[in-house]
PDB file of N, CA and C in Angstrom:
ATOM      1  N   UNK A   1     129.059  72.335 -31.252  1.00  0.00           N
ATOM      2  CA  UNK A   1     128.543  72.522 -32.597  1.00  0.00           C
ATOM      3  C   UNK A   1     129.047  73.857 -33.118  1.00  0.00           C
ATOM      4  N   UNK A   2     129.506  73.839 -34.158  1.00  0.00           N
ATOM      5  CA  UNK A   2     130.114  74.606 -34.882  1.00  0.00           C
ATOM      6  C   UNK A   2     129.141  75.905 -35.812  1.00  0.00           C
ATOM      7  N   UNK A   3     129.131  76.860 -35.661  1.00  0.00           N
ATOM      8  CA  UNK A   3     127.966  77.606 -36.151  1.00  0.00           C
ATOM      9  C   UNK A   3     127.653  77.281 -37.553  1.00  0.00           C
ATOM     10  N   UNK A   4     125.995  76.867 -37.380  1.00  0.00           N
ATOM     11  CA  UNK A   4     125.729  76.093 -39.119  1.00  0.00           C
ATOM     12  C   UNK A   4     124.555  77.413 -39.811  1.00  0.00           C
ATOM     13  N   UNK A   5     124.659  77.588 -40.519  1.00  0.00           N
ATOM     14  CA  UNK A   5     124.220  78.515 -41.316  1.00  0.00           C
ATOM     15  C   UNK A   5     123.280  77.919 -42.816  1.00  0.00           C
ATOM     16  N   UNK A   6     122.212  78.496 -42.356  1.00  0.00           N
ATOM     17  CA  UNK A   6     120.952  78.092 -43.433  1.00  0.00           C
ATOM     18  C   UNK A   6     121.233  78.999 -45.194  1.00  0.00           C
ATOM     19  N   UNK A   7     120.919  78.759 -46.149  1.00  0.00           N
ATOM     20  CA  UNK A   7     120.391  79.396 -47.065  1.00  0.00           C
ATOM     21  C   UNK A   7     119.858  80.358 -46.821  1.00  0.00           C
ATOM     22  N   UNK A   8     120.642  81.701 -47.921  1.00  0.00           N
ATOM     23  CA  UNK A   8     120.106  83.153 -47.337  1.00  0.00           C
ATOM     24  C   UNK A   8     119.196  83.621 -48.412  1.00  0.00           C
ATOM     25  N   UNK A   9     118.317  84.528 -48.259  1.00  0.00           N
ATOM     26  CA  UNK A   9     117.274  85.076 -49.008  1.00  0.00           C
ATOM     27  C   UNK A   9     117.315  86.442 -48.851  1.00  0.00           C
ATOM     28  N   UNK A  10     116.695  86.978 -50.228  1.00  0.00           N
ATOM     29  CA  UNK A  10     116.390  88.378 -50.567  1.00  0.00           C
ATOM     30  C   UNK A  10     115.954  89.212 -49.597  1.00  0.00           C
ATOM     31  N   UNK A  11     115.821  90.742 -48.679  1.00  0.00           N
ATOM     32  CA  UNK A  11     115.210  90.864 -48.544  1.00  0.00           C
ATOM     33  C   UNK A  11     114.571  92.614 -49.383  1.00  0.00           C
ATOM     34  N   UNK A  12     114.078  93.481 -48.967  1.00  0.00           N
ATOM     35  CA  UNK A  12     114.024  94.827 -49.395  1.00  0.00           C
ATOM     36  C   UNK A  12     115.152  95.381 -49.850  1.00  0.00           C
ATOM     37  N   UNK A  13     115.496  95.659 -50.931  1.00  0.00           N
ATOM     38  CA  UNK A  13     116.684  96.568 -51.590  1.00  0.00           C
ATOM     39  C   UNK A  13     118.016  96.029 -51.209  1.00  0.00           C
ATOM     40  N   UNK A  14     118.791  96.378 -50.447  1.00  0.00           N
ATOM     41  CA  UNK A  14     120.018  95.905 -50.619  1.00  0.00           C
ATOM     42  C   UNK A  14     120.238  94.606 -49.243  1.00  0.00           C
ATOM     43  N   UNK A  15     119.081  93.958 -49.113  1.00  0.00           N
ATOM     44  CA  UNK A  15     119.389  93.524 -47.924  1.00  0.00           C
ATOM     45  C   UNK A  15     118.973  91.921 -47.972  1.00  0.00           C
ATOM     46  N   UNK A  16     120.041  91.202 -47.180  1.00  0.00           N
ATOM     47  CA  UNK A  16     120.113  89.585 -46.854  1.00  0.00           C
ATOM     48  C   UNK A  16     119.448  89.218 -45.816  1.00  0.00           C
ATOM     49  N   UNK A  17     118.916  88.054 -45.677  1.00  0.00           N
ATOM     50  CA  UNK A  17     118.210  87.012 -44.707  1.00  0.00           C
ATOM     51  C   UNK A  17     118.931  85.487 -44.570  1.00  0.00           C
ATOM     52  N   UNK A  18     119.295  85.011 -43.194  1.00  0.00           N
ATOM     53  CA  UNK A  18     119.738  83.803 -43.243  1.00  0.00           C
ATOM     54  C   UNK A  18     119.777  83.846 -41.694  1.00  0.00           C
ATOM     55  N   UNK A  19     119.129  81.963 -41.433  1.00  0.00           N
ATOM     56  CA  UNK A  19     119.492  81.583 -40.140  1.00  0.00           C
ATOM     57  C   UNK A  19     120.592  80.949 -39.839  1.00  0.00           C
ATOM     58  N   UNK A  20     121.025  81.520 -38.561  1.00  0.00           N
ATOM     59  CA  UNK A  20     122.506  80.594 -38.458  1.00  0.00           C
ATOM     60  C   UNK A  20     121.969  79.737 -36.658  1.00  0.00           C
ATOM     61  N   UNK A  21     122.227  78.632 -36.483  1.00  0.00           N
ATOM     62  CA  UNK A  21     122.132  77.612 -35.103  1.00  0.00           C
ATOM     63  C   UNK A  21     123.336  77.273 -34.203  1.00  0.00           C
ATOM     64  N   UNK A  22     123.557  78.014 -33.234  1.00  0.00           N
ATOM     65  CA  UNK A  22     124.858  78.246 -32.643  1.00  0.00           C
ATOM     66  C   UNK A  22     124.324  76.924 -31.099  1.00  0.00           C
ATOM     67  N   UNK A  23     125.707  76.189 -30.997  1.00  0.00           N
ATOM     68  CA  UNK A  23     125.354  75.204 -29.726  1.00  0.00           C
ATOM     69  C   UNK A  23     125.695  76.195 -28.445  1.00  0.00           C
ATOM     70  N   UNK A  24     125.373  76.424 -27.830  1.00  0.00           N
ATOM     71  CA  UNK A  24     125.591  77.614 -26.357  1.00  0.00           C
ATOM     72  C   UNK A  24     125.535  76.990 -25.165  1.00  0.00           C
ATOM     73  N   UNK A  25     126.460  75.875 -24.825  1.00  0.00           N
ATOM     74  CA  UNK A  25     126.133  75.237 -23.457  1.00  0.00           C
ATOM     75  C   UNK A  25     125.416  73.865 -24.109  1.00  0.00           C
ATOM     76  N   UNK A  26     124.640  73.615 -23.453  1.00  0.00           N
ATOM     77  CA  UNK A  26     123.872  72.499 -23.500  1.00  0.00           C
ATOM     78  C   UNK A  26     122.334  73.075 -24.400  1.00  0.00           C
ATOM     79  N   UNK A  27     121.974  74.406 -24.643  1.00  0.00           N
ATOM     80  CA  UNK A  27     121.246  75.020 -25.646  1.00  0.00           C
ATOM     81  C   UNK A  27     121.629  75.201 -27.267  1.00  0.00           C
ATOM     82  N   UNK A  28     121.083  74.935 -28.123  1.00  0.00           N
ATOM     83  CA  UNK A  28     120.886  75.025 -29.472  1.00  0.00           C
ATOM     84  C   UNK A  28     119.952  76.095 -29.750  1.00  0.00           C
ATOM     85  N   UNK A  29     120.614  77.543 -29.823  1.00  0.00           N
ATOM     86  CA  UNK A  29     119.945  79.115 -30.342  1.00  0.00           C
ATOM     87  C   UNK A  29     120.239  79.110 -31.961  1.00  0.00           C
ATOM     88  N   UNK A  30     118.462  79.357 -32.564  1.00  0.00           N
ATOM     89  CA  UNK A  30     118.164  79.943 -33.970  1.00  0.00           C
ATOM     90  C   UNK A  30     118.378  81.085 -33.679  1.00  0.00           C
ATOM     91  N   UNK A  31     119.109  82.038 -34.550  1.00  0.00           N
ATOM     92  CA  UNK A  31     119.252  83.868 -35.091  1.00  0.00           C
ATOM     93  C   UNK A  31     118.681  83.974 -36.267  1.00  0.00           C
ATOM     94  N   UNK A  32     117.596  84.466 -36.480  1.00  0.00           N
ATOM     95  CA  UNK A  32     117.825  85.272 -37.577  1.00  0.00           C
ATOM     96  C   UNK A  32     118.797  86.563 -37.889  1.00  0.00           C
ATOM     97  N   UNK A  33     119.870  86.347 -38.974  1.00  0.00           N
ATOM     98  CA  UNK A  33     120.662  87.452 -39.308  1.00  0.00           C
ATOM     99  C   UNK A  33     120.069  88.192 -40.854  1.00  0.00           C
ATOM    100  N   UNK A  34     120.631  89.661 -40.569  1.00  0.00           N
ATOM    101  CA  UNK A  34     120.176  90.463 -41.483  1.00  0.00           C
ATOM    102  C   UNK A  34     121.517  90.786 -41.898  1.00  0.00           C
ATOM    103  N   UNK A  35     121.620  91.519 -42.981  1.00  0.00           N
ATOM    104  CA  UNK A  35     122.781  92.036 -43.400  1.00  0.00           C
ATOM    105  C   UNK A  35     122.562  93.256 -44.835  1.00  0.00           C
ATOM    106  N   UNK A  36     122.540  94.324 -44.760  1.00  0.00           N
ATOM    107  CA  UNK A  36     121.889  95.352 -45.105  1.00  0.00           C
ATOM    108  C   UNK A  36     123.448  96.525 -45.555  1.00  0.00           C
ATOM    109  N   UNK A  37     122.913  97.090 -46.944  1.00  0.00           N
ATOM    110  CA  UNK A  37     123.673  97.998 -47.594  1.00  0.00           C
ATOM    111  C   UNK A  37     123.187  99.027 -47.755  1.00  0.00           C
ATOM    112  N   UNK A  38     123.630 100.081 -47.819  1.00  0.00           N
ATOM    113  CA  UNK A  38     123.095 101.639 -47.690  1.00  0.00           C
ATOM    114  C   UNK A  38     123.839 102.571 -47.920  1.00  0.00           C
ATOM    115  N   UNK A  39     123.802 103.616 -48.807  1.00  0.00           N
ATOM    116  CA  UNK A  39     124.639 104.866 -48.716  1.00  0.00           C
ATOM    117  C   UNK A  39     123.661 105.518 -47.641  1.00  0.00           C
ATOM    118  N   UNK A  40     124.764 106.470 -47.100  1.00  0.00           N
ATOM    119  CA  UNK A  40     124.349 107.440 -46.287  1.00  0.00           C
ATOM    120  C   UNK A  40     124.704 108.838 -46.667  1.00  0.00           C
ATOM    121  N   UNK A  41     124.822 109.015 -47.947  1.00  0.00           N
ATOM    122  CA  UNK A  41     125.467 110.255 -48.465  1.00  0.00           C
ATOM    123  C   UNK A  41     126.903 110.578 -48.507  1.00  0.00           C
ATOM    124  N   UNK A  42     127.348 109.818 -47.709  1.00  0.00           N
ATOM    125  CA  UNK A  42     129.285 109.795 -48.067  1.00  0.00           C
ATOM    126  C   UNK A  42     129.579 108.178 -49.264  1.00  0.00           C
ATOM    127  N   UNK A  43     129.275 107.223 -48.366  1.00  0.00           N
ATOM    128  CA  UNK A  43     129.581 105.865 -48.907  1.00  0.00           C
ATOM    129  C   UNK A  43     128.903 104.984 -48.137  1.00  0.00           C
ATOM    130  N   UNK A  44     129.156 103.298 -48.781  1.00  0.00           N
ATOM    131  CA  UNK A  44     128.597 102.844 -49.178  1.00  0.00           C
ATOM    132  C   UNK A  44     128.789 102.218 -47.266  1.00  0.00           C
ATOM    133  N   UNK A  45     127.547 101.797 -46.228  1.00  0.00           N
ATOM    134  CA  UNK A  45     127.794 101.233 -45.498  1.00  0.00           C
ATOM    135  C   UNK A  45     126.785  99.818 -45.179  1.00  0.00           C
ATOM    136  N   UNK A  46     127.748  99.478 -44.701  1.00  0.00           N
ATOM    137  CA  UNK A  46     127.011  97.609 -43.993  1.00  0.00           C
ATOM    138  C   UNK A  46     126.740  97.422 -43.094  1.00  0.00           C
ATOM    139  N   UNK A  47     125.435  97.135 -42.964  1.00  0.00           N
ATOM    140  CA  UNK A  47     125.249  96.930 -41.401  1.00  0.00           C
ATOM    141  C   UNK A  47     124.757  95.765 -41.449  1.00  0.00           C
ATOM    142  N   UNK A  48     124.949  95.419 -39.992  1.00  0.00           N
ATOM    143  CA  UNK A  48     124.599  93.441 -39.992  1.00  0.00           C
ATOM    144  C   UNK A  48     124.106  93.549 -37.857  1.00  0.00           C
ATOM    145  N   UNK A  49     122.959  92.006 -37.985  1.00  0.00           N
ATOM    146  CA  UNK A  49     122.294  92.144 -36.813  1.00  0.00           C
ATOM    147  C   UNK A  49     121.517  90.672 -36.616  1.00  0.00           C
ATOM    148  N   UNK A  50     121.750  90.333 -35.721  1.00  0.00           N
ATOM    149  CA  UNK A  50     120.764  89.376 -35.385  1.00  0.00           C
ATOM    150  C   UNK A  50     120.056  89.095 -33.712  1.00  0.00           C
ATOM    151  N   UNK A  51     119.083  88.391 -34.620  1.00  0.00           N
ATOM    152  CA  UNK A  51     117.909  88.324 -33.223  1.00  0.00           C
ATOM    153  C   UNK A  51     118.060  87.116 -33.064  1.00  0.00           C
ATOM    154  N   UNK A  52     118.068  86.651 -31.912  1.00  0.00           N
ATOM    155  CA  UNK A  52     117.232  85.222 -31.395  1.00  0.00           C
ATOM    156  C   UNK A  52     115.976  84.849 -31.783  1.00  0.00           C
ATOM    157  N   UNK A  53     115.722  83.804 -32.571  1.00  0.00           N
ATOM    158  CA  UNK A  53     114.017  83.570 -32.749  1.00  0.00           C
ATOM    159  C   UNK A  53     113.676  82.542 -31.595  1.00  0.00           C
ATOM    160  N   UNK A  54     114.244  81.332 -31.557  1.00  0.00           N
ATOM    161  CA  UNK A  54     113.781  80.256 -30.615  1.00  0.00           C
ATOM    162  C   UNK A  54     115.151  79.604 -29.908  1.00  0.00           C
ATOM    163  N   UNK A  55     115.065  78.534 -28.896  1.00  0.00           N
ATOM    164  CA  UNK A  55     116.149  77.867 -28.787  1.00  0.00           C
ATOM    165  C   UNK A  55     115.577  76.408 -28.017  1.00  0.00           C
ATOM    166  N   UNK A  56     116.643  75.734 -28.069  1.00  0.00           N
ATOM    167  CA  UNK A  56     116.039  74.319 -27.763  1.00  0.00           C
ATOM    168  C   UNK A  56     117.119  73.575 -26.831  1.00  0.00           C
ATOM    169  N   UNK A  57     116.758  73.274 -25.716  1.00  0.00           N
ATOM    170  CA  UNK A  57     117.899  71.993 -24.973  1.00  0.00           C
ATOM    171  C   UNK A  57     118.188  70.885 -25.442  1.00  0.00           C
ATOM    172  N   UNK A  58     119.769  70.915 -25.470  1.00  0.00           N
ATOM    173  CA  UNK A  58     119.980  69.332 -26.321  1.00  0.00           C
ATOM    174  C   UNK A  58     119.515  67.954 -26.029  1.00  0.00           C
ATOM    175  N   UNK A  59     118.657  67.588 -27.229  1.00  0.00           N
ATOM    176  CA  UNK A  59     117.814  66.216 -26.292  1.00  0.00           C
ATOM    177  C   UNK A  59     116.423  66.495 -26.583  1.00  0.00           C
ATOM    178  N   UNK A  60     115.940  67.685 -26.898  1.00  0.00           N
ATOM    179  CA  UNK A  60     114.641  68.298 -26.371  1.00  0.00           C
ATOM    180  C   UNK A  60     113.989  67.585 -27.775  1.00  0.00           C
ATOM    181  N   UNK A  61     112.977  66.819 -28.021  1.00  0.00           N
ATOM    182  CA  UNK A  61     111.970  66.152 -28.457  1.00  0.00           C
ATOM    183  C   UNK A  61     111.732  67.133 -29.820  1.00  0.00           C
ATOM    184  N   UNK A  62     111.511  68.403 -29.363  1.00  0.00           N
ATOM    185  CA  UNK A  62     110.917  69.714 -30.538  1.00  0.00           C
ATOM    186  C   UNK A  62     111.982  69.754 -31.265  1.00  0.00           C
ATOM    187  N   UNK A  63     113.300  70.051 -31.199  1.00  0.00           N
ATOM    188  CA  UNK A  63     114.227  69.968 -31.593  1.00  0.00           C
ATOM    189  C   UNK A  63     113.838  69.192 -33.092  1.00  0.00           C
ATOM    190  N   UNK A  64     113.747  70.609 -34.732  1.00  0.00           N
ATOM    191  CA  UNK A  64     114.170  69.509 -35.813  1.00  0.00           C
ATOM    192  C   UNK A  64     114.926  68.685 -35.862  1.00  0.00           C
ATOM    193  N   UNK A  65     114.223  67.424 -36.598  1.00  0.00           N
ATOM    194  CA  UNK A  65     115.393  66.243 -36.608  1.00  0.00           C
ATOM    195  C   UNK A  65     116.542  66.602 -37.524  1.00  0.00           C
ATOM    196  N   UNK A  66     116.350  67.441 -38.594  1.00  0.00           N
ATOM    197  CA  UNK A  66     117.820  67.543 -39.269  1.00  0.00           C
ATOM    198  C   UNK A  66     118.772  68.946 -38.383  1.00  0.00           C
ATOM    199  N   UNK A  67     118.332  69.271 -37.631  1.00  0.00           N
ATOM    200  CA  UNK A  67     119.033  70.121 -36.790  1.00  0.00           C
ATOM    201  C   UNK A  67     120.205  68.641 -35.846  1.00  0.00           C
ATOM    202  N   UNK A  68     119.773  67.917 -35.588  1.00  0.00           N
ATOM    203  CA  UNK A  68     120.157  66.987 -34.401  1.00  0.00           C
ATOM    204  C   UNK A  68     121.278  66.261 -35.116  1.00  0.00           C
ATOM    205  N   UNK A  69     121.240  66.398 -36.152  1.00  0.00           N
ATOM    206  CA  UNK A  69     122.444  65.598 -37.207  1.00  0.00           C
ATOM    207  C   UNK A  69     123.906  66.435 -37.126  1.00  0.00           C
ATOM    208  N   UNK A  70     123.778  67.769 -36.554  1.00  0.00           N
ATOM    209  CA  UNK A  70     124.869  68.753 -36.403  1.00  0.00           C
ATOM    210  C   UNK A  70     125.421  68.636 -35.087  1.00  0.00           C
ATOM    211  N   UNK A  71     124.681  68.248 -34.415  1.00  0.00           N
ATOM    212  CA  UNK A  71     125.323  68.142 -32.905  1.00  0.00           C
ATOM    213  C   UNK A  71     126.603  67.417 -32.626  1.00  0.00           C
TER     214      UNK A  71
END
């Protein structure tokens, strides 16, 4: 599975929200990614980060059903 990427949202000042679902083996890992703008007194910098929220074995019952359509 090819990394699928959710609709991103606003967050505080210069900064993005979006989940992306990466296949890892026989696991299907949610990230939340951030992606954040900032001067630091010279220029303008980007920083970007993500966490793991959950993950699921392929097959696994919990697994959203429109997640299972990407596999």
């Amino acid at each position: 599975m090819k990394n699928q990427g959710t609709n991103s949202w606003k967050g505080f000042g210069k900064e993005t929200y979006w989940n992306e679902y990466w296949r890892e083996g026989d696991t299907v890992v949610q990230y939340k990614c951030r992606k954040a703008k900032f001067f630091d007194g010279d220029e303008n910098v980007h920083d970007e980060d993500k966490t793991e929220v959950c993950s699921w074995a392929v097959g696994d019952l919990s697994m959203p059903e429109w997640l299972e359509q990407y596999l």
